[in-house]
C-alpha atoms as a PDB file:
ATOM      1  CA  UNK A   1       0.000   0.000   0.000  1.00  0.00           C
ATOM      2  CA  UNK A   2       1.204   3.735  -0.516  1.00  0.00           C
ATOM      3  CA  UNK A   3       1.666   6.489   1.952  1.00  0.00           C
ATOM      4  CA  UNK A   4      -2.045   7.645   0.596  1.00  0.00           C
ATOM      5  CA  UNK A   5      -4.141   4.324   1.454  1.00  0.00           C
ATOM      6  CA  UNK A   6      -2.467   3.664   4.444  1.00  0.00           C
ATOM      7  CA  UNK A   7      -3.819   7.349   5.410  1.00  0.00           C
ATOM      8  CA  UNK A   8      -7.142   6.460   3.869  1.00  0.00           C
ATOM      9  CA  UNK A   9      -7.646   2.549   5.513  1.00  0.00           C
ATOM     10  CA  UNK A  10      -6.339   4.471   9.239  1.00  0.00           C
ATOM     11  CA  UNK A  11      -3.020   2.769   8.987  1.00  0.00           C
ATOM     12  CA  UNK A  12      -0.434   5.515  10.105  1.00  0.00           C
ATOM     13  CA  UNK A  13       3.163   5.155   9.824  1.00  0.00           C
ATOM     14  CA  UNK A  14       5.476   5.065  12.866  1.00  0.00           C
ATOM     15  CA  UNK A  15       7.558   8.390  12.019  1.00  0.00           C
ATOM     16  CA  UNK A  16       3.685   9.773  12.245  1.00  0.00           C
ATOM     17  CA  UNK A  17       3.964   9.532  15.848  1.00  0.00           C
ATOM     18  CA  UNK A  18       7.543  10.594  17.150  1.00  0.00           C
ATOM     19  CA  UNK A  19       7.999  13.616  18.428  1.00  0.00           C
ATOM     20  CA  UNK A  20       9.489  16.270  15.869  1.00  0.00           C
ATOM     21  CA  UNK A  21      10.798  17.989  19.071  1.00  0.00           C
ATOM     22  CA  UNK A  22       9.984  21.712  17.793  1.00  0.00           C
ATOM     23  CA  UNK A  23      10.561  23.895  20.828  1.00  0.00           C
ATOM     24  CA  UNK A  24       8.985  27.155  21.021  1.00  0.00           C
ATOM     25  CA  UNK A  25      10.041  30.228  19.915  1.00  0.00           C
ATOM     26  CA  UNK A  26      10.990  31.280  23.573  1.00  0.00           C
ATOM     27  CA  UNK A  27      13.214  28.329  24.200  1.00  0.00           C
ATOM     28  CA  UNK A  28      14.991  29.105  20.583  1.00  0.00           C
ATOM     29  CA  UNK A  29      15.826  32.656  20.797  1.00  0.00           C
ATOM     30  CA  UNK A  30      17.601  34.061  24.045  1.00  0.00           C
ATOM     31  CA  UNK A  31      17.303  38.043  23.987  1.00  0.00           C
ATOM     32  CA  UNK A  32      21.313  38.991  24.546  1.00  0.00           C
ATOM     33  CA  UNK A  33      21.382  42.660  26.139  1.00  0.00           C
ATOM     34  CA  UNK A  34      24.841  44.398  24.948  1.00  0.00           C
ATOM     35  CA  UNK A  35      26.248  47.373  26.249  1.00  0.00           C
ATOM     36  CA  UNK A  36      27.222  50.392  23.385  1.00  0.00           C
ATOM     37  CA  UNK A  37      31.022  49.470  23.815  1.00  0.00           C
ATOM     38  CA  UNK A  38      30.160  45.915  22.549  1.00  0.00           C
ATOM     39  CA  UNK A  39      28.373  46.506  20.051  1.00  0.00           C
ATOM     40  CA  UNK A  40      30.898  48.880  18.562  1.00  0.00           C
ATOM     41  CA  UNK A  41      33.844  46.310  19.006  1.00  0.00           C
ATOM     42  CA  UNK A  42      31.719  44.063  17.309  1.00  0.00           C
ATOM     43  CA  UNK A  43      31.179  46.823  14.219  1.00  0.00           C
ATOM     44  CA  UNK A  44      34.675  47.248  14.465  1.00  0.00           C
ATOM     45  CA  UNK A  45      35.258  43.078  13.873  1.00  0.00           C
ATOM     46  CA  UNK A  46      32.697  43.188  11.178  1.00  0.00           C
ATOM     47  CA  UNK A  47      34.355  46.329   9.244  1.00  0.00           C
ATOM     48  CA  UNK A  48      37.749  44.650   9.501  1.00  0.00           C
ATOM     49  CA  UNK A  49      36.755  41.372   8.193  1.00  0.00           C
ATOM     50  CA  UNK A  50      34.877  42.759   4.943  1.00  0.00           C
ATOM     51  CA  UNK A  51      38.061  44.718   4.539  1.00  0.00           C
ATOM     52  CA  UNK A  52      40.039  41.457   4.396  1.00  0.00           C
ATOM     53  CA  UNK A  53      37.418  40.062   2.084  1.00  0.00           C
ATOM     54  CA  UNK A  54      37.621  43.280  -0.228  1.00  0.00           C
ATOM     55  CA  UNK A  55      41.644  42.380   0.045  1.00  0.00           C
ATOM     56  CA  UNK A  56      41.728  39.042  -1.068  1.00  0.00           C
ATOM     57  CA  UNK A  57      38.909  39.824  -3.691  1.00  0.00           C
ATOM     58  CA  UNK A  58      41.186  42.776  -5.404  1.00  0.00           C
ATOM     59  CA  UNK A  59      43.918  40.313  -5.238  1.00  0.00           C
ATOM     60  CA  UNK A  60      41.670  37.195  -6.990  1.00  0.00           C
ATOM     61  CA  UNK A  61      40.753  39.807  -9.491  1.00  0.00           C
ATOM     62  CA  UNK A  62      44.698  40.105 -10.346  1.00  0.00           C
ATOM     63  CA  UNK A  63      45.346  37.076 -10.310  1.00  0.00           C
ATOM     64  CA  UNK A  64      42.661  36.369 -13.259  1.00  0.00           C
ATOM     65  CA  UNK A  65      43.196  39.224 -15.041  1.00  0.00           C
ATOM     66  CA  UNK A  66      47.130  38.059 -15.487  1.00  0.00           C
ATOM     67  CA  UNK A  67      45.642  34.615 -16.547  1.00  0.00           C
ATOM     68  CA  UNK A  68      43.720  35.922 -18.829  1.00  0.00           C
ATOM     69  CA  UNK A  69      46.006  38.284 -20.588  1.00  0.00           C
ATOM     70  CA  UNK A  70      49.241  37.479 -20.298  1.00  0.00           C
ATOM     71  CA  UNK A  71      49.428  33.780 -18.967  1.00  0.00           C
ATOM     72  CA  UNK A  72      47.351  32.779 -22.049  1.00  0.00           C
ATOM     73  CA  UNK A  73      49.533  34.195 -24.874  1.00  0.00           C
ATOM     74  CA  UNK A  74      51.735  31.470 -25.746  1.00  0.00           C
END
């Protein structure tokens, strides 16, 4: 039998009746209070990083730019 007549005929499958164990949005979240000083360090962290990203981007750029011009003429 499928999924469908085993519905239909009152037959349920065992997964049907575990627990998905979905906890409340409450339990989930925790509300973390930070002082201004924090919160700027972590701006600070944030700004640095996408600075290092921008770096190694600029460099990737180079990198396929030579590839593509001067690596390829043979």
């Amino acid at each position: 039998m499928n999924d469908k007549k085993l519905f239909e005929s009152g037959c349920f499958s065992p997964e049907w009746a575990t627990d998905t164990d979905q906890s409340p949005i409450s339990t989930v979240y925790t509300r973390q209070n930070k002082d201004l000083q924090t919160l700027l360090k972590e701006l600070d962290g944030i700004k640095d990083r996408i600075q290092e990203i921008q770096a190694k981007q600029w460099h990737l750029a180079k990198l396929i730019h030579f590839h593509e011009n001067e690596l390829v003429r043979e």
